[in-house]
Each structure stands twice: as structure tokens, then as C-alpha cells.
N, C-alpha and C. Protein backbone atom coordinates (compact mmCIF):
# COMPACT_ATOMS: atom_id res chain seq x y z
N UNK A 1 -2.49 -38.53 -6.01
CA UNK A 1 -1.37 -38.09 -6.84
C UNK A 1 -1.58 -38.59 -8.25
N UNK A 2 -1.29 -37.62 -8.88
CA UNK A 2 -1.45 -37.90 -10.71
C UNK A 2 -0.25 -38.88 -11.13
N UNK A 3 -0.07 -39.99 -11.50
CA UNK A 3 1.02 -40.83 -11.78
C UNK A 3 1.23 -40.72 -12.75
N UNK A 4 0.65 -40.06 -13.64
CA UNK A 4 1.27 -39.72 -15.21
C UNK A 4 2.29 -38.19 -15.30
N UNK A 5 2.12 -37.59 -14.08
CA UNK A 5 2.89 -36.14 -14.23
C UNK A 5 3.25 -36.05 -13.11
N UNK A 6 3.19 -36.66 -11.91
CA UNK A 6 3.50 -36.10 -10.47
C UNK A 6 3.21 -35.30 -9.83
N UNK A 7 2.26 -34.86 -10.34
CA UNK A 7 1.66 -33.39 -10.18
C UNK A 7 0.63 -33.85 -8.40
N UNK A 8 0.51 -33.35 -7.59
CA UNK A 8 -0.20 -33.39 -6.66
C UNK A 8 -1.20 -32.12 -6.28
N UNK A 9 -2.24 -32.29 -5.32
CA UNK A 9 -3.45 -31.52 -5.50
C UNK A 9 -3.30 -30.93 -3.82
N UNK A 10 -2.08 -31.22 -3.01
CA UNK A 10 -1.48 -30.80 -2.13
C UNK A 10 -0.20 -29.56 -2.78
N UNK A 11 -0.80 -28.29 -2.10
CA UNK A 11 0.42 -27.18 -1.88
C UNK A 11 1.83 -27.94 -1.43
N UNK A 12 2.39 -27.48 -1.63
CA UNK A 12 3.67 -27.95 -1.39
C UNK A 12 4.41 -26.94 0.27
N UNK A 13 5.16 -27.10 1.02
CA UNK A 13 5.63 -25.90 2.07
C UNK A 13 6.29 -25.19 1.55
N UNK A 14 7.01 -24.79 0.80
CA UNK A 14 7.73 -23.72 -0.32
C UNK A 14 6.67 -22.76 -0.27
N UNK A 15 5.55 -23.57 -0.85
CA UNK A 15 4.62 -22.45 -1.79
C UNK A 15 3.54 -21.89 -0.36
N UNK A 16 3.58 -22.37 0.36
CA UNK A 16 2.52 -22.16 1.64
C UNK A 16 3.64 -20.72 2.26
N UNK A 17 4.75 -21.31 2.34
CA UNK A 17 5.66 -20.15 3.10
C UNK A 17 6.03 -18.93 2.28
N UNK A 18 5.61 -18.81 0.70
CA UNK A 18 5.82 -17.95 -0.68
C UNK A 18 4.96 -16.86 -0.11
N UNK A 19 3.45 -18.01 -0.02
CA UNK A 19 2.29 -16.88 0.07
C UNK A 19 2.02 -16.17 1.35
N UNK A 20 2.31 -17.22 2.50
CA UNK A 20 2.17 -16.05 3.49
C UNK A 20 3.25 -15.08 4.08
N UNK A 21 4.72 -15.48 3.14
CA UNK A 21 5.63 -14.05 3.78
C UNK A 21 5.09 -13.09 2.76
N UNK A 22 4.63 -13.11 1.05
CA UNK A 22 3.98 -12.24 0.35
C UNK A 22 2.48 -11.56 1.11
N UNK A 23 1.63 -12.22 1.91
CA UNK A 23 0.81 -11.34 2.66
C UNK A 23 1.10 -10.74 3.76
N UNK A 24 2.32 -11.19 4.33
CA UNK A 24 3.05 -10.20 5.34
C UNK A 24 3.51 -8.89 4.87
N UNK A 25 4.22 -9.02 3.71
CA UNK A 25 4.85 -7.83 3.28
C UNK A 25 3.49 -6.86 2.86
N UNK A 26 2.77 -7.60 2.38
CA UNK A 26 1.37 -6.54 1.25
C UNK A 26 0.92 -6.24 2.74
N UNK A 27 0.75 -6.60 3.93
CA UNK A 27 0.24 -5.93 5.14
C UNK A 27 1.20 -4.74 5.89
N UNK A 28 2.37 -5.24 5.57
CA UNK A 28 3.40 -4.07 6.19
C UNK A 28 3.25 -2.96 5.07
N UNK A 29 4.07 -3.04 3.81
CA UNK A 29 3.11 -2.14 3.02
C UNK A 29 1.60 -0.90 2.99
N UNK A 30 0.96 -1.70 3.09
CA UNK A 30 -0.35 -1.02 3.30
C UNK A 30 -0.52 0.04 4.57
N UNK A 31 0.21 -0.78 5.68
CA UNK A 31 0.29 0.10 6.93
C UNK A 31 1.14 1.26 6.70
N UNK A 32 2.63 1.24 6.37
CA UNK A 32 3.19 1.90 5.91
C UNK A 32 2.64 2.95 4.88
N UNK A 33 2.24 2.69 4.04
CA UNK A 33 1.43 3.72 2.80
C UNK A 33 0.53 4.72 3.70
N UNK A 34 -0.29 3.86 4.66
CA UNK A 34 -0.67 4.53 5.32
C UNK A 34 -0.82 5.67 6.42
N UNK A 35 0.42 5.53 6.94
CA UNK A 35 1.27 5.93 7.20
C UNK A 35 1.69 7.36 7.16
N UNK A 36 2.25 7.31 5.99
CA UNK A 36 2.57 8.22 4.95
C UNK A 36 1.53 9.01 4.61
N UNK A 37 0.83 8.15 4.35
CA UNK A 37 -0.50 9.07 4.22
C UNK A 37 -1.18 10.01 4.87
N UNK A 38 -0.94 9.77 5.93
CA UNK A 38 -1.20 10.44 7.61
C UNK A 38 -0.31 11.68 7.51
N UNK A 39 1.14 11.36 7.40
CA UNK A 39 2.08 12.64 7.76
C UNK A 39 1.47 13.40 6.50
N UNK A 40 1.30 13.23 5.49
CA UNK A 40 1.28 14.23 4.33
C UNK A 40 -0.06 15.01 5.08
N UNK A 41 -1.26 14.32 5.34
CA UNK A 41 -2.49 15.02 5.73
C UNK A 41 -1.84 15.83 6.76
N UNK A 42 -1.78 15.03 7.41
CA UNK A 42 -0.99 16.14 8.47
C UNK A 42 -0.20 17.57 8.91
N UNK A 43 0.80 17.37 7.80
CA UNK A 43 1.46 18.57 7.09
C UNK A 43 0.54 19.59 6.07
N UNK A 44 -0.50 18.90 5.42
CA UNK A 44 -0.87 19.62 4.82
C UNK A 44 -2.77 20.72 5.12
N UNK A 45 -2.97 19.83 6.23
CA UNK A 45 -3.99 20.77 7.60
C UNK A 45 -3.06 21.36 8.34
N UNK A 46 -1.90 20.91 8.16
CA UNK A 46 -1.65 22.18 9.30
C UNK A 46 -0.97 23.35 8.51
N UNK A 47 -0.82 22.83 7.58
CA UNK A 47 -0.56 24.31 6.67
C UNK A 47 -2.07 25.21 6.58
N UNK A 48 -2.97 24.34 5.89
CA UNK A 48 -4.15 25.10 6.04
C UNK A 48 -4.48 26.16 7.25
N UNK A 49 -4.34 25.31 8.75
CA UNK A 49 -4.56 26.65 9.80
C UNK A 49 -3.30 27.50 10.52
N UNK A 50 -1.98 27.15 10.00
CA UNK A 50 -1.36 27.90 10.41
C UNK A 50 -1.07 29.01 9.52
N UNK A 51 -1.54 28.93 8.32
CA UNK A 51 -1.95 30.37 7.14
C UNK A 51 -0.44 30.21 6.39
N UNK A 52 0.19 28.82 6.00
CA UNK A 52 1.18 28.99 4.76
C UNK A 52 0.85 28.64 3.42
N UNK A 53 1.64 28.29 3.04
CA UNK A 53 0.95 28.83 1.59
C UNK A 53 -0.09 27.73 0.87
N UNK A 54 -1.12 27.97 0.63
CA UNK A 54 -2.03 27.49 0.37
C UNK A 54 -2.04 26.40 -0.99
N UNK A 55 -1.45 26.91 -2.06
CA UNK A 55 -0.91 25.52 -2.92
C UNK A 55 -0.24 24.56 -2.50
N UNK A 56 0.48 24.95 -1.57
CA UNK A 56 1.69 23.32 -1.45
C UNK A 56 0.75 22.63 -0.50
N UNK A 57 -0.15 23.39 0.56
CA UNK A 57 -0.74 22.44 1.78
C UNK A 57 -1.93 21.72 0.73
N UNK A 58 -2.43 22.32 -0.30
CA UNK A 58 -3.25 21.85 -1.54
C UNK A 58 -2.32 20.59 -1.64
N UNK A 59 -1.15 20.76 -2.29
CA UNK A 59 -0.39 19.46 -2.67
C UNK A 59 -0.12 18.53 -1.55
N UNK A 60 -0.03 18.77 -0.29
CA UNK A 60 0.19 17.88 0.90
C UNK A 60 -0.83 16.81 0.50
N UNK A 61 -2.14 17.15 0.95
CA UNK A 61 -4.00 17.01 0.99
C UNK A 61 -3.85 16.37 -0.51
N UNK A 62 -3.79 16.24 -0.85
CA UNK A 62 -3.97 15.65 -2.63
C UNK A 62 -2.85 14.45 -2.48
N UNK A 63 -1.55 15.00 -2.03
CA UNK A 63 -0.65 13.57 -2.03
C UNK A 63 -1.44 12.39 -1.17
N UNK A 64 -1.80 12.68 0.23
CA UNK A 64 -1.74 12.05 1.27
C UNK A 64 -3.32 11.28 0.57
N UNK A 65 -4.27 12.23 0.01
CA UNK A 65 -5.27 11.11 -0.70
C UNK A 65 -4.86 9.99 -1.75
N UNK A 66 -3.60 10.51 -2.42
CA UNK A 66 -3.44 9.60 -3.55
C UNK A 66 -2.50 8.92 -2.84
N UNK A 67 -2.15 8.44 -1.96
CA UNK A 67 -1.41 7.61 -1.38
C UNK A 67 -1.85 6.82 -0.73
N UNK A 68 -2.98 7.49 0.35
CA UNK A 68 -4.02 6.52 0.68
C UNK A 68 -4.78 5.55 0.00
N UNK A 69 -5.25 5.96 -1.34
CA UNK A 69 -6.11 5.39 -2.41
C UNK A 69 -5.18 4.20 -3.06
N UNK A 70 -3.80 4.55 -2.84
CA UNK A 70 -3.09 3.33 -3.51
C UNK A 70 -2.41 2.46 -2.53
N UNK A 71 -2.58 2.70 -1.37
CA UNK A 71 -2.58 1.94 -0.63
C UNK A 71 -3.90 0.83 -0.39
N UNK A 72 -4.78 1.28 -0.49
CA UNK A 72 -6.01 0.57 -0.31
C UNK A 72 -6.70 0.49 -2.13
N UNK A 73 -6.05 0.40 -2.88
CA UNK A 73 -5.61 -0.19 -4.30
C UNK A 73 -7.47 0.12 -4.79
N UNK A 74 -7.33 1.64 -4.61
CA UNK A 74 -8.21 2.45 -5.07
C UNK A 74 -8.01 3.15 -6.26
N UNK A 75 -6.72 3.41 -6.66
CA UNK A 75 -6.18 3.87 -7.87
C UNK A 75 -5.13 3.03 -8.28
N UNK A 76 -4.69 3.08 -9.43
CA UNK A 76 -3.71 2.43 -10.05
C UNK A 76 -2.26 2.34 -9.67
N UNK A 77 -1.62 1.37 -9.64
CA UNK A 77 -0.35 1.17 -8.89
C UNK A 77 0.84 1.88 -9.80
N UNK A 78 1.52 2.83 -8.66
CA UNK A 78 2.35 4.04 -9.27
C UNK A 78 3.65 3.42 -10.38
N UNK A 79 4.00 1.67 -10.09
CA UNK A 79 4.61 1.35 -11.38
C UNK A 79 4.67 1.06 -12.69
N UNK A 80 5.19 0.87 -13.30
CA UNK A 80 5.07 0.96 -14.77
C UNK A 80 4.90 -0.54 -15.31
């Protein structure tokens, strides 16, 4: 222990319990995104073979990649 500042080179349990409910959530997250990512593909192949309209199942297929990609922090995070 530093006796000039109090400062210690031991985590504290605050900060141990900070970081791993913050990697819980960034794991629920990710699954979730993923998720999501799935139904959009999903919706948007099956537009492809059930013959509807071919732009929006375009936009399904394009969401469900850019959702995936920011889930797995392949593209830039959608906040500001």
C-alpha cells in the first residue's frame, strides 16, 4: 500500500463486481444482437424464395448483416 495516497495495487470488490456484471451484459447483448440478426436473415431468405418483393427481402439481408457486424463490433456502434 502507497502511504502517501492510499492508493492500493489490489482491485477493490466494487470494481471486480463493476466489471464482471459489465461482461455479463456485453454477453447478453451480443447474443441478443444476434439474435436479431437471425430473424431479419430469416425474414429476408424467405422472402427471397417465397417470390415477395425483392427490395425489402434486399433490406431484411442487409439489416440482419449490419446487425450482425455490430454485434461482433465489426462496424461502428449505431450511437452517437
Amino acid at each position: 500500500m502507497d502511504t502517501d495516497t492510499g492508493l492500493t495495487s489490489e482491485p477493490s470488490d466494487e470494481t471486480e463486481y463493476a466489471v464482471v456484471r459489465d461482461a455479463i451484459f456485453d454477453a447478453v447483448g451480443t447474443v441478443a444482437l444476434l439474435g436479431f440478426a437471425l430473424v431479419f436473415l430469416f425474414v429476408g431468405v424467405r422472402g427471397f424464395v417465397v417470390g415477395s418483393s425483392l427490395p425489402l427481402s434486399a433490406a431484411f439481408v442487409a439489416a440482419s448483416l449490419l446487425v450482425a457486424g455490430a454485434a461482433l463490433d465489426l462496424v461502428p456502434p449505431f450511437r452517437g
